[in-house]
C-alpha atoms as a PDB file:
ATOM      1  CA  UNK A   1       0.000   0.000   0.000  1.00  0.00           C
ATOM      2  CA  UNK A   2       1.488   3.197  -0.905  1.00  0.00           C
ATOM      3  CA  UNK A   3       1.993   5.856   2.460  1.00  0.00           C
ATOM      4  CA  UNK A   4       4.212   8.410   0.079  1.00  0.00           C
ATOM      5  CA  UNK A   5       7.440   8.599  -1.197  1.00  0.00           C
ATOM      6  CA  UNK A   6      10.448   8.704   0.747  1.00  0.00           C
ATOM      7  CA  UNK A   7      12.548  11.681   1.564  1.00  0.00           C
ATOM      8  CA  UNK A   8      16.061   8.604   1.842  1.00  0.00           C
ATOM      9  CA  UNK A   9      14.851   8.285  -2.082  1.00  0.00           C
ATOM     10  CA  UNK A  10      15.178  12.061  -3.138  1.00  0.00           C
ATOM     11  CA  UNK A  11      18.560  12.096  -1.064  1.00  0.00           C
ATOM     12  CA  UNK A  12      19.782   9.032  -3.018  1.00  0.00           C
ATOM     13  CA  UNK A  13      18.754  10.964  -6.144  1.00  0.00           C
ATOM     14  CA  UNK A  14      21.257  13.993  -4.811  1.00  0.00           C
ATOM     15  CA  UNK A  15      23.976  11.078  -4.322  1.00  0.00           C
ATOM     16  CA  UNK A  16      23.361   9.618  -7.977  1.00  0.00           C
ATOM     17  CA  UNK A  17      24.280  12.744  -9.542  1.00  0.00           C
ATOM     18  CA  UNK A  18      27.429  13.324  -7.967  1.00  0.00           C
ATOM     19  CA  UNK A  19      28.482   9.707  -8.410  1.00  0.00           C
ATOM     20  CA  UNK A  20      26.996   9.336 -11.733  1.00  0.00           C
ATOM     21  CA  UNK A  21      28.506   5.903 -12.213  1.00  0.00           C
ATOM     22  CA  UNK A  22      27.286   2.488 -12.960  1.00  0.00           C
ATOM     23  CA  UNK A  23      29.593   1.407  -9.889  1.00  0.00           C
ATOM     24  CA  UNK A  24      28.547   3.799  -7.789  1.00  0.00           C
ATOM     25  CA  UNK A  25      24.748   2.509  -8.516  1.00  0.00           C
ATOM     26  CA  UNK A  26      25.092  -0.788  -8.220  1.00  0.00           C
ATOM     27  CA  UNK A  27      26.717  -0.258  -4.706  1.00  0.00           C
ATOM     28  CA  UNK A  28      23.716   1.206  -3.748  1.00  0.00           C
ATOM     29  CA  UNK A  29      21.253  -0.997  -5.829  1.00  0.00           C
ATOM     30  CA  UNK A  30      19.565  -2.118  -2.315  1.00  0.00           C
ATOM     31  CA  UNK A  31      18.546   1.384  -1.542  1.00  0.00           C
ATOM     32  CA  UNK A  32      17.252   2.103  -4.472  1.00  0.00           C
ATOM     33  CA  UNK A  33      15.254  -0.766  -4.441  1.00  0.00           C
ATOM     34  CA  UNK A  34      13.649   0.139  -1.256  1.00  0.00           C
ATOM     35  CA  UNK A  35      13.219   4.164  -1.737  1.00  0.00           C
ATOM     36  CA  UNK A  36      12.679   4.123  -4.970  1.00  0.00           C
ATOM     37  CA  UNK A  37      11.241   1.530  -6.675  1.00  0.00           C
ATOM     38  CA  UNK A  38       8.909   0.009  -4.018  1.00  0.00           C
ATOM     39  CA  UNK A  39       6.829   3.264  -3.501  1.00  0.00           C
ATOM     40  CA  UNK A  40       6.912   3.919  -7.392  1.00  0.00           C
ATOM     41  CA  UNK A  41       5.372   0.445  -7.608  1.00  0.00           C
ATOM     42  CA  UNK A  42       3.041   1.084  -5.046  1.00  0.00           C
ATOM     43  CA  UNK A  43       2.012   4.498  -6.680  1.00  0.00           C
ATOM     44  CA  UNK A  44       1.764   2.774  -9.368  1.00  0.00           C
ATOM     45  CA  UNK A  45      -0.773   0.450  -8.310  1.00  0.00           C
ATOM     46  CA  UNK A  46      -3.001   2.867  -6.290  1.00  0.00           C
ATOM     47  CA  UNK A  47      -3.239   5.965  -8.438  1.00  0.00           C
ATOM     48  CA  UNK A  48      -4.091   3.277 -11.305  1.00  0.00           C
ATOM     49  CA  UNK A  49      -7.015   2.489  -9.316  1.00  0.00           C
ATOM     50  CA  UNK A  50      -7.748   6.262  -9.084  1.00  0.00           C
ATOM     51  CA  UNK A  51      -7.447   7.241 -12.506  1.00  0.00           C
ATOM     52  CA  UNK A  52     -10.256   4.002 -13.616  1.00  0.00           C
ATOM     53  CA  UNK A  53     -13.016   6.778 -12.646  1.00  0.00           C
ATOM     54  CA  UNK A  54     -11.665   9.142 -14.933  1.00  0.00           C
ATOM     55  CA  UNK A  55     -10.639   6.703 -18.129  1.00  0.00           C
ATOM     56  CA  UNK A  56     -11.527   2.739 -17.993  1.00  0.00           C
ATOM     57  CA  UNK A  57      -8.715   1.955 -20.196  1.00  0.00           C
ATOM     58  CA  UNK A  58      -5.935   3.312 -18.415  1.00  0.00           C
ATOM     59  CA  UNK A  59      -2.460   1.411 -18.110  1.00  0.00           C
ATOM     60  CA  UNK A  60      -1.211   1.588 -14.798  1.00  0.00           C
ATOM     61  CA  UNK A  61       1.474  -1.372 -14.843  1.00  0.00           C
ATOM     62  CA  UNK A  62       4.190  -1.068 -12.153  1.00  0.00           C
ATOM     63  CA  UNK A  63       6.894  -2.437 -14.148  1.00  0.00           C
ATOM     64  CA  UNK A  64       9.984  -1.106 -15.624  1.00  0.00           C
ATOM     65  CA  UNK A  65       9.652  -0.539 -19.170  1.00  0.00           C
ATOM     66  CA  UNK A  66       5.672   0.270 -19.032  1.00  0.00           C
ATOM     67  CA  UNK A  67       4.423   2.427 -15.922  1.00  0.00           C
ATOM     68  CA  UNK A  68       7.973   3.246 -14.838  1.00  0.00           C
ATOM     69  CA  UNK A  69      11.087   4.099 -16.428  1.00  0.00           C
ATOM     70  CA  UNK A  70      14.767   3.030 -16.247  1.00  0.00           C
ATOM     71  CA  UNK A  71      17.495   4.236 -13.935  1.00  0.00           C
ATOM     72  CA  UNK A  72      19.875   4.069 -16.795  1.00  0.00           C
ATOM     73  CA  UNK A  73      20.203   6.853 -19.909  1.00  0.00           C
ATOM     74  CA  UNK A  74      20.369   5.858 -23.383  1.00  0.00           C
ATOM     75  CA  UNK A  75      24.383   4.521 -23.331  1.00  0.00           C
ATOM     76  CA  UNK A  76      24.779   6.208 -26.957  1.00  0.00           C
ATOM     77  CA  UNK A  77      24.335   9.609 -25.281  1.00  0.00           C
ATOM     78  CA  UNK A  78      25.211   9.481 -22.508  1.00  0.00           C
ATOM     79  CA  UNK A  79      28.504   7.560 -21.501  1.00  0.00           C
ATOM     80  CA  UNK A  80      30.265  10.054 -18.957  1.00  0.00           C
ATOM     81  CA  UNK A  81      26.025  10.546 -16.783  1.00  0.00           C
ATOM     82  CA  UNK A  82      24.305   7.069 -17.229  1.00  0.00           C
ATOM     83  CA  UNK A  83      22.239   7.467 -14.455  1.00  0.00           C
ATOM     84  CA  UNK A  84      19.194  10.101 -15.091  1.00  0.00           C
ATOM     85  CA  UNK A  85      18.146  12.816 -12.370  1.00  0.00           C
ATOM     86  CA  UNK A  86      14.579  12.330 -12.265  1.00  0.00           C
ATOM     87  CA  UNK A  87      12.605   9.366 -11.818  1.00  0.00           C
ATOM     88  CA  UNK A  88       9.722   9.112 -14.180  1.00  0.00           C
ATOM     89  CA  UNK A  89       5.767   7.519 -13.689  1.00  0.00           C
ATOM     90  CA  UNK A  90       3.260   7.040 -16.496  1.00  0.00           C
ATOM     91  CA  UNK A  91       0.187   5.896 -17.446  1.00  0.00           C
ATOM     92  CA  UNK A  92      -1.230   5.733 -20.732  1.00  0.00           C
ATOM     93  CA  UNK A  93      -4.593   4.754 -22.777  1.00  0.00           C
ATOM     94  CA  UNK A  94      -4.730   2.755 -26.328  1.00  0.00           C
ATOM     95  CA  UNK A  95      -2.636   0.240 -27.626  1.00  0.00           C
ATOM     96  CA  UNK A  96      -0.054   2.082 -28.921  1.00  0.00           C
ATOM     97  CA  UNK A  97       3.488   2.559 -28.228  1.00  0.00           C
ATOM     98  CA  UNK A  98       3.380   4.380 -24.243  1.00  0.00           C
ATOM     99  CA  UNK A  99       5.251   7.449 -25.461  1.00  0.00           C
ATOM    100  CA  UNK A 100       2.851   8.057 -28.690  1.00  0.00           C
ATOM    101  CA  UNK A 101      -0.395   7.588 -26.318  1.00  0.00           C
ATOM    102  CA  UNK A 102      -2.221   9.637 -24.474  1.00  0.00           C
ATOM    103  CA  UNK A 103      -1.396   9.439 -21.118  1.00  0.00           C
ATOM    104  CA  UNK A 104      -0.629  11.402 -17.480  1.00  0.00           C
ATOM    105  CA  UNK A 105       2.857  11.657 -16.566  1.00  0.00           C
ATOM    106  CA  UNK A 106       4.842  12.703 -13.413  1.00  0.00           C
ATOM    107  CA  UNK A 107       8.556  12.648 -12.509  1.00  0.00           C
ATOM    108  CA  UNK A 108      10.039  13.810  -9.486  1.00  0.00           C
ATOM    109  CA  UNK A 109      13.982  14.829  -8.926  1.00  0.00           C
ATOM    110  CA  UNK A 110      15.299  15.973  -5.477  1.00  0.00           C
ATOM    111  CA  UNK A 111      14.280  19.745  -5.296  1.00  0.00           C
ATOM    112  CA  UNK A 112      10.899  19.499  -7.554  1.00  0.00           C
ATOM    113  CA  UNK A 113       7.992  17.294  -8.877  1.00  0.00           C
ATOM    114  CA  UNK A 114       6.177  17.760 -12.593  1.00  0.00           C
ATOM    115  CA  UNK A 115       3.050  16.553 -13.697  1.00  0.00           C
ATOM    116  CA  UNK A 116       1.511  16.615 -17.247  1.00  0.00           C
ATOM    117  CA  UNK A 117      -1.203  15.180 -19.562  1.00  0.00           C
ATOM    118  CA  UNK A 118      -1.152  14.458 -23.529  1.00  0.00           C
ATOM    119  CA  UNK A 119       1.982  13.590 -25.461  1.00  0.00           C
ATOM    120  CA  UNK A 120       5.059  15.051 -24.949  1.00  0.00           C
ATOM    121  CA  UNK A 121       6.888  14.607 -28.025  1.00  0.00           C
ATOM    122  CA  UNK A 122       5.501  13.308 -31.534  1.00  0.00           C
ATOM    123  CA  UNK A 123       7.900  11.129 -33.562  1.00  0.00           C
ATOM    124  CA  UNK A 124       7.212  11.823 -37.427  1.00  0.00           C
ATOM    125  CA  UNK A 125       4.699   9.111 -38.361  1.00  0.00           C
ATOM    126  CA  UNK A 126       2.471  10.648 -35.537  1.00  0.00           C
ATOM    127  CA  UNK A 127       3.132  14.437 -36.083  1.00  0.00           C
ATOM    128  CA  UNK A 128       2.018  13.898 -39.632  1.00  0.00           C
ATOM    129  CA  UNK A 129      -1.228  12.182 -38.398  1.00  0.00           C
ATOM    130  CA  UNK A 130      -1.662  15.123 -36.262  1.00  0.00           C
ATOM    131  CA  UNK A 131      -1.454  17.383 -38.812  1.00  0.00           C
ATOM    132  CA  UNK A 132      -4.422  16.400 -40.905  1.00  0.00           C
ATOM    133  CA  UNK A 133      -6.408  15.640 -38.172  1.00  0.00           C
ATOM    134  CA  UNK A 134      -6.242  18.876 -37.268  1.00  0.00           C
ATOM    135  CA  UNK A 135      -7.448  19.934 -40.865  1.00  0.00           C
ATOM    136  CA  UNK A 136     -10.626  20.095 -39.384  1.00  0.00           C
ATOM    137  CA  UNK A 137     -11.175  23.742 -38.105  1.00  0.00           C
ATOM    138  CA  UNK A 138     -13.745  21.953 -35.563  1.00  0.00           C
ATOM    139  CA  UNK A 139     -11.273  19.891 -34.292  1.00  0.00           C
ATOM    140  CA  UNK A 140      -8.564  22.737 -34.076  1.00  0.00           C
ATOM    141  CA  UNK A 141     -10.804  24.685 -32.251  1.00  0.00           C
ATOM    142  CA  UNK A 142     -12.000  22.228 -29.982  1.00  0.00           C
ATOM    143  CA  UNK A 143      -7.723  22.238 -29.207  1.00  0.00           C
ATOM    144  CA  UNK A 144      -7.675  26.091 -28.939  1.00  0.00           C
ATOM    145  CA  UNK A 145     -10.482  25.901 -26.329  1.00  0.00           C
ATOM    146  CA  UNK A 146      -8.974  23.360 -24.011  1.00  0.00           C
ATOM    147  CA  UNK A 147      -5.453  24.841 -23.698  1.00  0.00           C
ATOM    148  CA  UNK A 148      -7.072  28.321 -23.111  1.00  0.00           C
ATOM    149  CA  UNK A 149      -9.141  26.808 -20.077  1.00  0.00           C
ATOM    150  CA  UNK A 150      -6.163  25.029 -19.133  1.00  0.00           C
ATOM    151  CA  UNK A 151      -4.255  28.047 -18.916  1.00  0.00           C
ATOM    152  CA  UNK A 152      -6.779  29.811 -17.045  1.00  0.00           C
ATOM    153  CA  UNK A 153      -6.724  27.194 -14.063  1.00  0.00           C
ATOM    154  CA  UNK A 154      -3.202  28.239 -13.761  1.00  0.00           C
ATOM    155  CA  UNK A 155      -1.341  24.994 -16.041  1.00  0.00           C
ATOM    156  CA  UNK A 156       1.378  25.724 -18.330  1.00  0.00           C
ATOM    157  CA  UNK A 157       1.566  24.862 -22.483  1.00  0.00           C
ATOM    158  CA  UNK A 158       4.738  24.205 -24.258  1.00  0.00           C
ATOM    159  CA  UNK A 159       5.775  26.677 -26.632  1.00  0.00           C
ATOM    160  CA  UNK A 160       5.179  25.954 -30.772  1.00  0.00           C
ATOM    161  CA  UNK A 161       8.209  23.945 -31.436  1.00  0.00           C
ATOM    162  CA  UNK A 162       8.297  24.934 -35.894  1.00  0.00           C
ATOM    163  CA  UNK A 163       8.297  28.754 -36.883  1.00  0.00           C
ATOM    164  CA  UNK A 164       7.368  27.244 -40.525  1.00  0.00           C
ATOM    165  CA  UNK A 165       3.656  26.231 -41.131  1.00  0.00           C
ATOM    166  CA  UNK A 166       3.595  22.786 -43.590  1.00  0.00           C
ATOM    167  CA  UNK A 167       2.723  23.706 -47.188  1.00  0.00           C
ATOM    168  CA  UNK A 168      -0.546  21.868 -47.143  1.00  0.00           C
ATOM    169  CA  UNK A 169      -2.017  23.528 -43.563  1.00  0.00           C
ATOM    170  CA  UNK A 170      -5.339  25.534 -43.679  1.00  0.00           C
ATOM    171  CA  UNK A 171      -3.830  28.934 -42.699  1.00  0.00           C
ATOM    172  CA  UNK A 172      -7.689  30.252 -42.953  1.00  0.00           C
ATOM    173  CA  UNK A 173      -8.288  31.023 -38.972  1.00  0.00           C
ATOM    174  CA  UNK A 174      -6.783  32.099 -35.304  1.00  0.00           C
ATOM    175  CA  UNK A 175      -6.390  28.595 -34.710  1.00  0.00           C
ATOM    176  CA  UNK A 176      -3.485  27.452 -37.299  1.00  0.00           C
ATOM    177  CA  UNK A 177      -0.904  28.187 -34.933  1.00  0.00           C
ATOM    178  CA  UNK A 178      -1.562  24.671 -33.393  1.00  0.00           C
ATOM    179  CA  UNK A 179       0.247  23.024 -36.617  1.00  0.00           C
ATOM    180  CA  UNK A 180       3.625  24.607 -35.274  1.00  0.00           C
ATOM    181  CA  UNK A 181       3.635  22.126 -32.772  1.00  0.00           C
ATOM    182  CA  UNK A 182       5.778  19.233 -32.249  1.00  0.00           C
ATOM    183  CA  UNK A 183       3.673  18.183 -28.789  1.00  0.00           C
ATOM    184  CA  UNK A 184       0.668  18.395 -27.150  1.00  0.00           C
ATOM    185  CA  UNK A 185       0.382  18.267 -23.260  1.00  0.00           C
ATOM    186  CA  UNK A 186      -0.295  20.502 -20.310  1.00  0.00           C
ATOM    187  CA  UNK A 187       2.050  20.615 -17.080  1.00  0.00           C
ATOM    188  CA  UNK A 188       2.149  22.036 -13.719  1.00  0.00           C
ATOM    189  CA  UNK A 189       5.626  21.558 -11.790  1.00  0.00           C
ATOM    190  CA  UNK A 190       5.928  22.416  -8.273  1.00  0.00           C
ATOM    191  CA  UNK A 191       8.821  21.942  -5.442  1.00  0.00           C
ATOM    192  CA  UNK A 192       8.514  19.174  -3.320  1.00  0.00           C
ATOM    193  CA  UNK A 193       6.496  19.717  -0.395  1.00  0.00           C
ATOM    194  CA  UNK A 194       5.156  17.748   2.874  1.00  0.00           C
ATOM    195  CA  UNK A 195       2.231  15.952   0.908  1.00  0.00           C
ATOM    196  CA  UNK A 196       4.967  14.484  -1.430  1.00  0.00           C
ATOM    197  CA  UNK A 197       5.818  11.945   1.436  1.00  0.00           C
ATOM    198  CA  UNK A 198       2.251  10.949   2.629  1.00  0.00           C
ATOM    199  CA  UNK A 199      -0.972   9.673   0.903  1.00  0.00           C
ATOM    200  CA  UNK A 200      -1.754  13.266  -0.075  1.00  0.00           C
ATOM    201  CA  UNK A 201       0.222  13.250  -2.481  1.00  0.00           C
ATOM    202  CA  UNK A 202      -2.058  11.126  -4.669  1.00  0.00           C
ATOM    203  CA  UNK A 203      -5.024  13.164  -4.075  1.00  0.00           C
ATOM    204  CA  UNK A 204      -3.014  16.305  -5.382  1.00  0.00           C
ATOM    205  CA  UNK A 205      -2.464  14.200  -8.639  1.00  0.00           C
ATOM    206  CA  UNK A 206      -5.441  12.826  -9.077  1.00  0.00           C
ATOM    207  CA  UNK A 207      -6.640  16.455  -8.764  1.00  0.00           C
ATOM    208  CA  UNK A 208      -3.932  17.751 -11.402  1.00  0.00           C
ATOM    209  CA  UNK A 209      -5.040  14.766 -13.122  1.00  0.00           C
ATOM    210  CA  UNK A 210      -8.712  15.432 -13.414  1.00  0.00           C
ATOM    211  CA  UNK A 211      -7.888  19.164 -14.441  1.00  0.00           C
ATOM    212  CA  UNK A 212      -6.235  18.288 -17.666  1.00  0.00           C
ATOM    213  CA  UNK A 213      -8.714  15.223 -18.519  1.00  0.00           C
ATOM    214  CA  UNK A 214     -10.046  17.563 -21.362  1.00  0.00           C
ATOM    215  CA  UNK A 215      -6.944  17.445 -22.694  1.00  0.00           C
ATOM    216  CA  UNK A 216      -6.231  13.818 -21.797  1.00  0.00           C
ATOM    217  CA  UNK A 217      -9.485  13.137 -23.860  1.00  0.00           C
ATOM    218  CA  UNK A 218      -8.751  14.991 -26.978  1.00  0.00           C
ATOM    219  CA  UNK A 219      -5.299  13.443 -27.645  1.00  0.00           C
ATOM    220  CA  UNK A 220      -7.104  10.006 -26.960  1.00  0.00           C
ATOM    221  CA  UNK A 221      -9.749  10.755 -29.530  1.00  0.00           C
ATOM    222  CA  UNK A 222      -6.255  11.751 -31.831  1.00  0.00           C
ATOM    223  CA  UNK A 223      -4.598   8.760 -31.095  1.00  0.00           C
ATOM    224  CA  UNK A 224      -7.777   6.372 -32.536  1.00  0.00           C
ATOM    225  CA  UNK A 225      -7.707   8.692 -35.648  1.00  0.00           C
ATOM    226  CA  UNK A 226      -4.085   7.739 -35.909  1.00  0.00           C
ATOM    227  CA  UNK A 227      -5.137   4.049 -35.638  1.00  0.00           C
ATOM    228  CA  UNK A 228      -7.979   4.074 -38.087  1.00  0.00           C
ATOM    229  CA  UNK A 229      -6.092   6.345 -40.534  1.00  0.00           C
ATOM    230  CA  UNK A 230      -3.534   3.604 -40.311  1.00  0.00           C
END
């Protein structure tokens, strides 16, 4: 049952990054196991429960590789810092690919915590999907609408990633600025306060959680266009 995460966990997260070293890791693979990855797992497990009211098909599997991410950096990039500085949590809906889903996200690092709903990056194959299923001005607006609200209740929007709109892009309305970008999520980020090690914690991100469900929705709805369109 998850009580919150532990403060030994963030302070092992402070250690990792100034011993970035597989060695160093493995020496402490024990702790880890215990302040980090047993209250991820059990996060895991009880938010999934939580986020069933607001979407049945959620994926909330507390295992490394699907719900929670690895320890380790890519080795191809990053062969001096293999160990990352933020541990990451996700859920997703559909049955694609985790990243290319729809999903709510959080990842915590010593000093802060960040939540966020949608996708965060679009590989090619799925940006050009976006793109014309955003043709429809209903459907852009419907986008438009969603971040504005979002924005309103205080959550932040990336930035348009392009400065160039794609040659085939209906440029006819206030809305075409939404084919400049390479994402589409909301986030809030926050220091890390008392709730973060209690059960409080999860009722602060189911409430995030239920805030950006709008947006949650609409890049679900996306992602079956991408599978039909497939």
């Amino acid at each position: 049952m998850f009580s919150g995460f532990y403060k030994e966990g963030l302070l092992l997260l402070d250690e990792f990054q100034k011993n970035n070293t597989k060695e160093y890791f493995e020496a402490n693979r024990d702790r880890y196991n215990h302040y980090i990855l047993e209250p991820n797992r059990a996060f895991v497990e009880e938010m999934g429960e939580h986020l069933q009211i607001l979407h049945s098909n959620i994926h909330a599997e507390p295992k490394i590789n699907r719900s929670l991410f690895k320890i380790f950096r890519d080795s191809r990039f990053h062969l001096n810092e293999p160990l990352k500085s933020k541990i990451g949590i996700i859920f997703w809906a559909g049955s694609g690919h985790r990243m290319q889903s729809s999903s709510f996200y959080l990842h915590y690092e010593p000093s802060s915590i960040f939540w966020a709903a949608g996708i965060r990056n679009f590989k090619p194959p799925l940006l050009k999907v976006y793109r014309e299923y955003i043709q429809d001005i209903r459907v852009r607006e419907d986008l438009h609408n969603i971040l504005e609200e979002l924005k309103i209740k205080g959550y932040n929007i990336p930035k348009p990633h392009f400065k160039r709109y794609p040659k085939d892009m209906n440029e006819d309305d206030e809305f075409s600025y939404l084919y400049l970008y390479r994402a589409i999520y909301a986030f809030k980020e926050s220091k890390i306060k008392k709730s973060f090690f209690n059960k409080r914690i999860l009722s602060l991100s189911f409430k995030y959680y239920q805030d950006m469900l709008p947006l949650f929705e609409w890049v679900y709805q996306f992602t079956l266009y991408r599978s039909k369109s497939i």
